[in-house]
C-alpha atoms as a PDB file:
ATOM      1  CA  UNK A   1     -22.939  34.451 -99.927  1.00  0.00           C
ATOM      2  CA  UNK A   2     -24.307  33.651 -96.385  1.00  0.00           C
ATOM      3  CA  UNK A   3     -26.847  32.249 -95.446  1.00  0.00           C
ATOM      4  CA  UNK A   4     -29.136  35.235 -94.276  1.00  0.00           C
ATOM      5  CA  UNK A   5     -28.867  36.326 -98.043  1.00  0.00           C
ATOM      6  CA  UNK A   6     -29.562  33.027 -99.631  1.00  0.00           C
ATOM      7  CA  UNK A   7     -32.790  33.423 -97.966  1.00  0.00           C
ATOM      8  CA  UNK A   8     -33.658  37.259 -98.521  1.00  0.00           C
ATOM      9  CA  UNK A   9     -33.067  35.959-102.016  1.00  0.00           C
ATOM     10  CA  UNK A  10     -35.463  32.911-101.725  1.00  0.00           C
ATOM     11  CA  UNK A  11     -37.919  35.493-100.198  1.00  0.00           C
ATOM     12  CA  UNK A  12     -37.384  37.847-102.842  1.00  0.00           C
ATOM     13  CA  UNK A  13     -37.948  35.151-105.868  1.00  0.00           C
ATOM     14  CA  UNK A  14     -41.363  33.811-103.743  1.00  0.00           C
ATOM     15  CA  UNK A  15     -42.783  37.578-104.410  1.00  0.00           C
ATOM     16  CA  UNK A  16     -41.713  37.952-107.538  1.00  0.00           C
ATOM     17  CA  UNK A  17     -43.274  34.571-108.615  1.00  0.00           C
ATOM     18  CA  UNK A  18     -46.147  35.618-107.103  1.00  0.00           C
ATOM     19  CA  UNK A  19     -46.019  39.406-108.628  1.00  0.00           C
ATOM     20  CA  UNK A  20     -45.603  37.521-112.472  1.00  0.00           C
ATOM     21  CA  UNK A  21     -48.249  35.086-111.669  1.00  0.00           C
ATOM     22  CA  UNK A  22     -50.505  38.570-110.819  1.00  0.00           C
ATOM     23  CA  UNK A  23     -49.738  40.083-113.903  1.00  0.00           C
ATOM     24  CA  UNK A  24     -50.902  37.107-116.290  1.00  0.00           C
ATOM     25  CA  UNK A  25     -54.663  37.206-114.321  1.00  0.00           C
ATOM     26  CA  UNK A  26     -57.610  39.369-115.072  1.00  0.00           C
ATOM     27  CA  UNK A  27     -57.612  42.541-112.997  1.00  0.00           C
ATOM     28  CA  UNK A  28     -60.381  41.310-111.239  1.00  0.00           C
ATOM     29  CA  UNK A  29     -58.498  38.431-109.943  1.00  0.00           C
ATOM     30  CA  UNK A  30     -55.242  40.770-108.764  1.00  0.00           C
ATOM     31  CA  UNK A  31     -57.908  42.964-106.789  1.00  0.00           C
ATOM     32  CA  UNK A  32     -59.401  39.532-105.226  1.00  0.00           C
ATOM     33  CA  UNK A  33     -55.732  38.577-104.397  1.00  0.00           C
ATOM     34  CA  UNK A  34     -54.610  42.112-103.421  1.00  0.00           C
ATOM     35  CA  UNK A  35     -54.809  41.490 -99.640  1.00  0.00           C
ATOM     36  CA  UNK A  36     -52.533  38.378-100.190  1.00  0.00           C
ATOM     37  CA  UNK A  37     -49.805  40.585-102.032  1.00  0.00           C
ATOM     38  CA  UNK A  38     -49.729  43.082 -99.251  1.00  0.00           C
ATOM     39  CA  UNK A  39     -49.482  40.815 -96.100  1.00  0.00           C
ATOM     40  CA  UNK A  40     -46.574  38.521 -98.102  1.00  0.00           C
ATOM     41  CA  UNK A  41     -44.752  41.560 -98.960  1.00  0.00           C
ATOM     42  CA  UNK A  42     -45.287  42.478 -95.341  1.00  0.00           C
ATOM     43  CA  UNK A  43     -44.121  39.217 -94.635  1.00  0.00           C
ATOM     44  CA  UNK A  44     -40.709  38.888 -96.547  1.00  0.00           C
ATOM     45  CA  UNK A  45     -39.814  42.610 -95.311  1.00  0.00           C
ATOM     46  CA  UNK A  46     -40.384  41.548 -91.882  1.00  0.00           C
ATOM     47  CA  UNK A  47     -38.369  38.244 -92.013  1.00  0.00           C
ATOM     48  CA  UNK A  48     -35.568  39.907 -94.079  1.00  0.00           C
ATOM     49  CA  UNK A  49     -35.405  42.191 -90.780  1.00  0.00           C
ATOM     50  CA  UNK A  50     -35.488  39.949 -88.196  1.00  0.00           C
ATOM     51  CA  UNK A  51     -32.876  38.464 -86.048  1.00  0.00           C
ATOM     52  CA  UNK A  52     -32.638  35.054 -86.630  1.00  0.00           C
ATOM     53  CA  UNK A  53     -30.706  31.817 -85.592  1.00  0.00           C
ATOM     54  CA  UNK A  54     -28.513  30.481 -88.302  1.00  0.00           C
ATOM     55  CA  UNK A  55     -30.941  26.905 -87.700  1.00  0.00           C
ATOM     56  CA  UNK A  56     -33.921  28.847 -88.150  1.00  0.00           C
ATOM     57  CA  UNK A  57     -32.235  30.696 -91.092  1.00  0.00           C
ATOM     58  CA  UNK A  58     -31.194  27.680 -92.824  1.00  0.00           C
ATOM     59  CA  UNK A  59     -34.823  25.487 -91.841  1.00  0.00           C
ATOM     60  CA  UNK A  60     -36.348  28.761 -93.589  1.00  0.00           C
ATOM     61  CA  UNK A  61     -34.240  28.711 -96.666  1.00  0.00           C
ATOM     62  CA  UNK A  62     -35.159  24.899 -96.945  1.00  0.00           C
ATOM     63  CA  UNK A  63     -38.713  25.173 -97.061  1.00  0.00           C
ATOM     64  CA  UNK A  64     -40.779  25.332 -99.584  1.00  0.00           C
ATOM     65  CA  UNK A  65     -43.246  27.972-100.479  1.00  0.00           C
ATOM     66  CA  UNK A  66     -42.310  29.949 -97.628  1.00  0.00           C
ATOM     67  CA  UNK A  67     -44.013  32.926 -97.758  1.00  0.00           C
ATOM     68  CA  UNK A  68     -46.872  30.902 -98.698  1.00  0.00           C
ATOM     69  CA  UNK A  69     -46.473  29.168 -95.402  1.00  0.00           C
ATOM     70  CA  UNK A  70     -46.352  32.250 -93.097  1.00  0.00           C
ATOM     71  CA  UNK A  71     -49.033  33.952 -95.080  1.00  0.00           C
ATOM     72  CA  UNK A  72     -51.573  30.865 -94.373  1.00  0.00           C
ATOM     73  CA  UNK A  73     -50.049  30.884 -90.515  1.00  0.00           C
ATOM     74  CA  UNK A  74     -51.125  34.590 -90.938  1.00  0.00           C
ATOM     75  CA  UNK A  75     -54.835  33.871 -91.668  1.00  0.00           C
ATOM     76  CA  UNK A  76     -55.177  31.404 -88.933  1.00  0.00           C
ATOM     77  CA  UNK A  77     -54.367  33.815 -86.529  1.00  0.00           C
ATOM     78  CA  UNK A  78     -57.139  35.597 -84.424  1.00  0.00           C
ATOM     79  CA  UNK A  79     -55.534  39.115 -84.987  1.00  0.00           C
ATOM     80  CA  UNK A  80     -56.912  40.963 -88.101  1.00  0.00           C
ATOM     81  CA  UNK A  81     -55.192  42.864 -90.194  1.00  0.00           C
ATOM     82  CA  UNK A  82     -56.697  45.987 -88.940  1.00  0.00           C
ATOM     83  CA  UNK A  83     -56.345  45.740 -85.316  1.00  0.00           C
ATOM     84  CA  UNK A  84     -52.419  45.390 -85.777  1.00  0.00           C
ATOM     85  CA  UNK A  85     -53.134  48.530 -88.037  1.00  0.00           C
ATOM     86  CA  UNK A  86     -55.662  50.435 -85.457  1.00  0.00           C
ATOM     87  CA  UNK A  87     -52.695  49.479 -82.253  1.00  0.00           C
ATOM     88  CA  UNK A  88     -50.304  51.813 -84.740  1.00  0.00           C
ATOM     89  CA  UNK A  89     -52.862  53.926 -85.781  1.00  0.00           C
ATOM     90  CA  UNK A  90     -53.732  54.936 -82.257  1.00  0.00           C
ATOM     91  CA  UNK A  91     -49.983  55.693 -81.666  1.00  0.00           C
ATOM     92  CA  UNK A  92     -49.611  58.045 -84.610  1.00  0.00           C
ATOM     93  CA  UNK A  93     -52.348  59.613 -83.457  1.00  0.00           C
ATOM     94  CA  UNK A  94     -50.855  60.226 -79.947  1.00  0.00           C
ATOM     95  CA  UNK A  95     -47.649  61.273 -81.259  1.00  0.00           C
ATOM     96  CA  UNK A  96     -49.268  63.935 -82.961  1.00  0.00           C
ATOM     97  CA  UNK A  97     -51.208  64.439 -80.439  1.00  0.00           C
ATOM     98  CA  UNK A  98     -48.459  65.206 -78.492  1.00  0.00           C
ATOM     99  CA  UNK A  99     -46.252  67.274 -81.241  1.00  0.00           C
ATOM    100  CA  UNK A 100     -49.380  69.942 -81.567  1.00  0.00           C
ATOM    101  CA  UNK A 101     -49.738  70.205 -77.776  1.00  0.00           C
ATOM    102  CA  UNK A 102     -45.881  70.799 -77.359  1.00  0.00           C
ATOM    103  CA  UNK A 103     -46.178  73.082 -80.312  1.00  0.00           C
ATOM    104  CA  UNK A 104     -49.090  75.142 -78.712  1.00  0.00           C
ATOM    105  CA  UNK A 105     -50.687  74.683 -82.631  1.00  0.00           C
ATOM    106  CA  UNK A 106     -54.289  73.487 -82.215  1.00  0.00           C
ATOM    107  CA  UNK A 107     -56.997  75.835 -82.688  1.00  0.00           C
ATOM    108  CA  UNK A 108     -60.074  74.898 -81.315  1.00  0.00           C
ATOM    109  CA  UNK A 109     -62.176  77.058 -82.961  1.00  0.00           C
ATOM    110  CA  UNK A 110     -61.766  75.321 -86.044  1.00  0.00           C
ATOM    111  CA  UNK A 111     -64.024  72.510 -83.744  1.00  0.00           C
ATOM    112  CA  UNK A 112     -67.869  72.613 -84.384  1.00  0.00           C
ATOM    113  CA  UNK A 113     -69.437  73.889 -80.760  1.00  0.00           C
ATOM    114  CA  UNK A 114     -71.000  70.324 -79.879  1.00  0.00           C
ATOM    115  CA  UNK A 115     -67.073  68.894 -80.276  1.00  0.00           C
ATOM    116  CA  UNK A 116     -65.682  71.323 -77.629  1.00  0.00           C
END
């Protein structure tokens, strides 16, 4: 096994930990804790596809609680979650945007008169 796997693995045991630790809480607790489960599974996918140096691979693999790390790193950051998701948002929207135009397929009468 190299060492890019050993730590996919590591990231993939961190989530699961923290996916049985969800399921033994009250539901109100997982929806509390919700926002954490999406940003570290964001997290591990991301690192898993990332090219890394073998230091920072095996540093990584090393550390402890490592999602927990990046996901606290996360939160100290001054970009929300939503503005990463508006910057993509926006995009989508111009790409189809773009597709209908090159399409000919928008109808504007299907706009009320004050949107025209």
């Amino acid at each position: 096994m190299d060492i890019k796997e050993k730590l996919n693995i590591k990231l993939d045991k961190e989530y699961k930990n923290l996916c049985d630790e969800l399921k033994r809480k009250s539901k109100e607790e997982i929806i509390e804790r919700a926002y954490e489960l999406t940003v570290k599974d964001e997290l591990k996918e991301e690192i898993k596809n990332m090219d890394l140096y073998d230091k920072e691979i095996i540093i990584m693999t090393e550390q402890k609680d490592l999602l927990n790390e990046f996901y606290h790193d996360w939160l100290d950051t001054d970009v929300p979650l939503g503005e990463a998701l508006r910057n993509t948002i926006e995009e989508s929207v111009a790409t189809i945007t773009r597709y209908y135009n090159k399409q000919d397929r928008f109808n504007p009468s299907k706009m009320n008169s004050k949107e025209r």
